[in-house]
C-alpha atoms as a PDB file:
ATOM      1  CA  UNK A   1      -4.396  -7.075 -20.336  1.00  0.00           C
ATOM      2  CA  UNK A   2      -3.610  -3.374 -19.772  1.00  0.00           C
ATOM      3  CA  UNK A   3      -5.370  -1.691 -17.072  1.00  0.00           C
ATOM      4  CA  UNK A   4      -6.726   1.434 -17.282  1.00  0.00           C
ATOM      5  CA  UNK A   5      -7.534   3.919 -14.137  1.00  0.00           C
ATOM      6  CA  UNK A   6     -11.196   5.893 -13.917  1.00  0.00           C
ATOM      7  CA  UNK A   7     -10.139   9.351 -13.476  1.00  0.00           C
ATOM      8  CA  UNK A   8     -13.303  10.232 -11.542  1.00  0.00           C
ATOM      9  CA  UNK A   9     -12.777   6.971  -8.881  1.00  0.00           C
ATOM     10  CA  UNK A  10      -9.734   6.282  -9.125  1.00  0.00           C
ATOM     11  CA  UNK A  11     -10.742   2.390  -9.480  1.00  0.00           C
ATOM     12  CA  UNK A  12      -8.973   0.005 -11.978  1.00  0.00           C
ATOM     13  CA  UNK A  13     -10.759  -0.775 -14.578  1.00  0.00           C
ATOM     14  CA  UNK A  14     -10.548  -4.139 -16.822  1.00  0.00           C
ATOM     15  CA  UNK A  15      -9.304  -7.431 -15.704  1.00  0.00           C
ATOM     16  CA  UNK A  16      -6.130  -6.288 -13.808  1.00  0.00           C
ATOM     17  CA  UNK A  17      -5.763  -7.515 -10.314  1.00  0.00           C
ATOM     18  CA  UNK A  18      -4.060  -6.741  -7.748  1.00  0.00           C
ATOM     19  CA  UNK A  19      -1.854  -8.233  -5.478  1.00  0.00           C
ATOM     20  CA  UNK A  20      -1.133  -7.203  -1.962  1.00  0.00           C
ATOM     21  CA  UNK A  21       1.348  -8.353   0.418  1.00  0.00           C
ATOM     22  CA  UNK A  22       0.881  -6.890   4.277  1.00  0.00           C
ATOM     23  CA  UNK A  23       3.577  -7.874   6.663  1.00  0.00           C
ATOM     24  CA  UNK A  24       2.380  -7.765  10.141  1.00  0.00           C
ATOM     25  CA  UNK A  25       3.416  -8.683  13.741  1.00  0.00           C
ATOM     26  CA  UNK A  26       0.786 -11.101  15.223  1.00  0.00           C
ATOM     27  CA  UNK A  27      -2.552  -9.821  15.958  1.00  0.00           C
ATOM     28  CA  UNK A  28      -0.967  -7.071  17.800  1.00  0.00           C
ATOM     29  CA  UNK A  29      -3.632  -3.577  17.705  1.00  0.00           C
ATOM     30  CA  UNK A  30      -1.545  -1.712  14.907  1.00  0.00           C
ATOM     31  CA  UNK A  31      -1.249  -5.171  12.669  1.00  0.00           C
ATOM     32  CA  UNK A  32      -5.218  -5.798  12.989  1.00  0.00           C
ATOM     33  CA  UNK A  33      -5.994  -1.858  12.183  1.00  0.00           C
ATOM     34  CA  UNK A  34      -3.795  -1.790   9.055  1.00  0.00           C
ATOM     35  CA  UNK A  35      -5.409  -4.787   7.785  1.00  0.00           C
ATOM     36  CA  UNK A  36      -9.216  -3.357   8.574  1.00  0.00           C
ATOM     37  CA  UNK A  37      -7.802  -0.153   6.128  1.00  0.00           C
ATOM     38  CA  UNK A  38      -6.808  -1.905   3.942  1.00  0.00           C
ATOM     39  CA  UNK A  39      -9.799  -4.384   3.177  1.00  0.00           C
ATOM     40  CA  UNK A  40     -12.066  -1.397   3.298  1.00  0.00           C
ATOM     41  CA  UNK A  41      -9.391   0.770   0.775  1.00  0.00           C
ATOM     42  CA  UNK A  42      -9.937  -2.393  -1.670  1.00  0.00           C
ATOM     43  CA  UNK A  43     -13.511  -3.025  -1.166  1.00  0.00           C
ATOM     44  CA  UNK A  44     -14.055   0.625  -2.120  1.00  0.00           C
ATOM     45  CA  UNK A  45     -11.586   1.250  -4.641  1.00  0.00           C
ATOM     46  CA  UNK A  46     -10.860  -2.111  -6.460  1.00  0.00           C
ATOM     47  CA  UNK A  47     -14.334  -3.791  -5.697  1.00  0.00           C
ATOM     48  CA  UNK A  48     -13.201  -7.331  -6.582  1.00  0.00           C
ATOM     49  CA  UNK A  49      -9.760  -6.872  -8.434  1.00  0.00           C
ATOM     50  CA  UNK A  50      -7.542  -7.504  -5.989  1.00  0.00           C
ATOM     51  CA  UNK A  51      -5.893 -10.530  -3.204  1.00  0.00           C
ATOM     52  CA  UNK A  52      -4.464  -9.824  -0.083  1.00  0.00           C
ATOM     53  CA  UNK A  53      -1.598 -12.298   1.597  1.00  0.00           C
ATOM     54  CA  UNK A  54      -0.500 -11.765   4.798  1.00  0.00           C
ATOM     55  CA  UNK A  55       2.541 -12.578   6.145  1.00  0.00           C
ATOM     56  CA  UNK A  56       2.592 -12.503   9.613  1.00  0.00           C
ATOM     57  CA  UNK A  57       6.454 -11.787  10.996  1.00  0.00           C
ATOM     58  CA  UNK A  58       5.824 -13.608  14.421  1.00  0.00           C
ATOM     59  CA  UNK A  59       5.419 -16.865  12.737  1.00  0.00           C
ATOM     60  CA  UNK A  60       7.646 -16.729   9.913  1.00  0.00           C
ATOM     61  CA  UNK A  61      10.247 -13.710   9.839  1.00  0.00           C
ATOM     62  CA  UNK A  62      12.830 -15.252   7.666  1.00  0.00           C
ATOM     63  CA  UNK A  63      10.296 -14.024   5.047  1.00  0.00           C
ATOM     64  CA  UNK A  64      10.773 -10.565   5.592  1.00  0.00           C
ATOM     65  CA  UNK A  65      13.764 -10.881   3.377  1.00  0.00           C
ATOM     66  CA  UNK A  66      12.117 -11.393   0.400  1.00  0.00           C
ATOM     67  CA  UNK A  67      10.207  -7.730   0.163  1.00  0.00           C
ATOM     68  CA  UNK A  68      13.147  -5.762   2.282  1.00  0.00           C
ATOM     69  CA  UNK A  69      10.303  -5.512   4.958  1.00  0.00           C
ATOM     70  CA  UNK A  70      12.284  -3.076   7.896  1.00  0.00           C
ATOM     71  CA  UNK A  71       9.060  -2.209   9.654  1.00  0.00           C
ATOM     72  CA  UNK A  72       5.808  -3.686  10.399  1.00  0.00           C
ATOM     73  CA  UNK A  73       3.139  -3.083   9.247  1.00  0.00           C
ATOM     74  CA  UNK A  74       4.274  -3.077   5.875  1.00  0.00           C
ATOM     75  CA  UNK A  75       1.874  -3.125   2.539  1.00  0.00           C
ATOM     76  CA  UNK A  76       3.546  -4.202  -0.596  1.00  0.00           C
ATOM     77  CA  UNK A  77       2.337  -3.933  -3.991  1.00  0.00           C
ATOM     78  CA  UNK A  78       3.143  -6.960  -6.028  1.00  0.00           C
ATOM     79  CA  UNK A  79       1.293  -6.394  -8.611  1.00  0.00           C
ATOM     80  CA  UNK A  80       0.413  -4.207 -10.830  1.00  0.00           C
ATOM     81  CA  UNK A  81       4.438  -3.248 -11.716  1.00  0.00           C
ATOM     82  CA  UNK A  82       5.987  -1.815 -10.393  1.00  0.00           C
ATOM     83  CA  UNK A  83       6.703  -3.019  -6.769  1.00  0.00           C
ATOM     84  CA  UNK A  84       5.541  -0.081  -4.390  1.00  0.00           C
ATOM     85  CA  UNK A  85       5.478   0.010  -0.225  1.00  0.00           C
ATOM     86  CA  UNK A  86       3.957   1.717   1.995  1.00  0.00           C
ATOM     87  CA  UNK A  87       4.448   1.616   6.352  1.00  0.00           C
ATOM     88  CA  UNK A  88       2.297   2.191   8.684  1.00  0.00           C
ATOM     89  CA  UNK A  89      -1.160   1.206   9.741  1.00  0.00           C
ATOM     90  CA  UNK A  90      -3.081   2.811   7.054  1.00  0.00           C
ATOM     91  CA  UNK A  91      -5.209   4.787   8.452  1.00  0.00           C
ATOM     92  CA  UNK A  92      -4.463   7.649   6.077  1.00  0.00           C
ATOM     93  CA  UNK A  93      -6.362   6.915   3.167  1.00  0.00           C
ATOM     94  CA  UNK A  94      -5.440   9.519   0.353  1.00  0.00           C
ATOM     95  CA  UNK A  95      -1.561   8.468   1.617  1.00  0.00           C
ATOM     96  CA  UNK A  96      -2.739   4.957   0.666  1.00  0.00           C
ATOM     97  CA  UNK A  97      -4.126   5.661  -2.514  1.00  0.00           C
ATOM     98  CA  UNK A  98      -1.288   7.615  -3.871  1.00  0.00           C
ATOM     99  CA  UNK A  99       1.047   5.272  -2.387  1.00  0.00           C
ATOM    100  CA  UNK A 100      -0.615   2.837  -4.653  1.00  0.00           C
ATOM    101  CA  UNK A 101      -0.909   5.370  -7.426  1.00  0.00           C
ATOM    102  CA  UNK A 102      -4.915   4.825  -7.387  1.00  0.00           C
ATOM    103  CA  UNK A 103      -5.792   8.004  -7.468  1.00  0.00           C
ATOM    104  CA  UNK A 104      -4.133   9.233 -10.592  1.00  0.00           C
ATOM    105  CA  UNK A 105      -2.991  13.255 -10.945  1.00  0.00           C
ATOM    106  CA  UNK A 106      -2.370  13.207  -7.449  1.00  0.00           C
ATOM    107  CA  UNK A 107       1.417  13.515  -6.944  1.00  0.00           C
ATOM    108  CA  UNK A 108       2.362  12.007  -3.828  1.00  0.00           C
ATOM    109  CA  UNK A 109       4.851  15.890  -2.586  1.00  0.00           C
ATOM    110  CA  UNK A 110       1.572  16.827  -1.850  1.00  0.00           C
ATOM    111  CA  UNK A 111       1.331  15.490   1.396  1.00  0.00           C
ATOM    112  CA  UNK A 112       1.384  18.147   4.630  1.00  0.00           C
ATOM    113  CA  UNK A 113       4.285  19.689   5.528  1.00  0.00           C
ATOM    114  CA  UNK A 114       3.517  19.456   9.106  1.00  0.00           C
ATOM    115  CA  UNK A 115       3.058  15.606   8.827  1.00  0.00           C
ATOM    116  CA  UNK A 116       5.848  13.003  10.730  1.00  0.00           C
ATOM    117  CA  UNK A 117       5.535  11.299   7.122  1.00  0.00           C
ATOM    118  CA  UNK A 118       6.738  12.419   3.888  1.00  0.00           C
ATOM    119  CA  UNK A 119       6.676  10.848   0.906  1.00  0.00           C
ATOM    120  CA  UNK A 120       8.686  12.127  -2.028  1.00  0.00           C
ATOM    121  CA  UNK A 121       7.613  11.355  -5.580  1.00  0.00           C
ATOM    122  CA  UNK A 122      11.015   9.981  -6.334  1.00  0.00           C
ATOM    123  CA  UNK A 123      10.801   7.520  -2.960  1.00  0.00           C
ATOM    124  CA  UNK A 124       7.282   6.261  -4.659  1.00  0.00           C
ATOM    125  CA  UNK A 125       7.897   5.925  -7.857  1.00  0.00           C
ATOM    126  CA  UNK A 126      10.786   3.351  -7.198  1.00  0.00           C
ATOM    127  CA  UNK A 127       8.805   1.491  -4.210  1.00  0.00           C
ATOM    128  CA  UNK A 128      10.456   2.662  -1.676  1.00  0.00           C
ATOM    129  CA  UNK A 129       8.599   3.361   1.721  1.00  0.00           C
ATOM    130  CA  UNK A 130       7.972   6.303   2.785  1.00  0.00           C
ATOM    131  CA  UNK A 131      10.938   8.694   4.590  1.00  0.00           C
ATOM    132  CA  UNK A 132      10.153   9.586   8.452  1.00  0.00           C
ATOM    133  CA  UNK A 133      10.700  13.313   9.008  1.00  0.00           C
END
């Protein structure tokens, strides 16, 4: 089924869920944070249409392969298509949500210019994470 987005919330509507990879190191502070983000993003924006997996690096890094993980932590949108990621601890929530493209009209050059990370709307729209500036 097609998924449609609630341009007021920005929440997916219909029976589309998402999937949700996070790649973390242990239970180290920054892993632990990112995680507490993102359940909260996906309680409040996806209220019961999405699953989370973590991977946790420490105990099994020969599957960082599979999702071209370079850093940690590291979200990855499995599903819906297409494949987008997103680094850091996520404790900038509008970043998040355009990263994730779930808060439509917002186009992700709108970021600070001030900011140590920049996301360009070409970087996002193929999945790629975010540059460091």
């Amino acid at each position: 089924m097609n998924a449609s987005h609630d341009a007021d919330t920005g929440v997916a509507e219909g029976d589309t869920v998402w999937y949700l990879r996070l790649y973390v190191a242990g239970q180290s502070p920054k892993s632990l944070y990112a995680f507490t983000n993102l359940k909260r993003l996906c309680d409040e924006h996806l209220a019961g249409h999405y699953e989370i997996q973590i991977i946790d690096l420490v105990q099994r890094p020969s599957l960082a392969r599979s999702d071209d993980i370079v850093a940690i932590p590291t979200l990855v949108r499995v599903r819906p298509a297409p494949v987008r990621k997103i680094i850091g601890d996520l404790s900038n929530t509008e970043r998040v949500l355009v990263g994730l493209r779930l808060q439509p009209g917002i186009a992700a050059t709108t970021a600070r210019s001030d900011s140590p990370l920049k996301m360009s709307e070409d970087a996002v729209s193929k999945g790629a994470p975010p540059a460091l500036g």
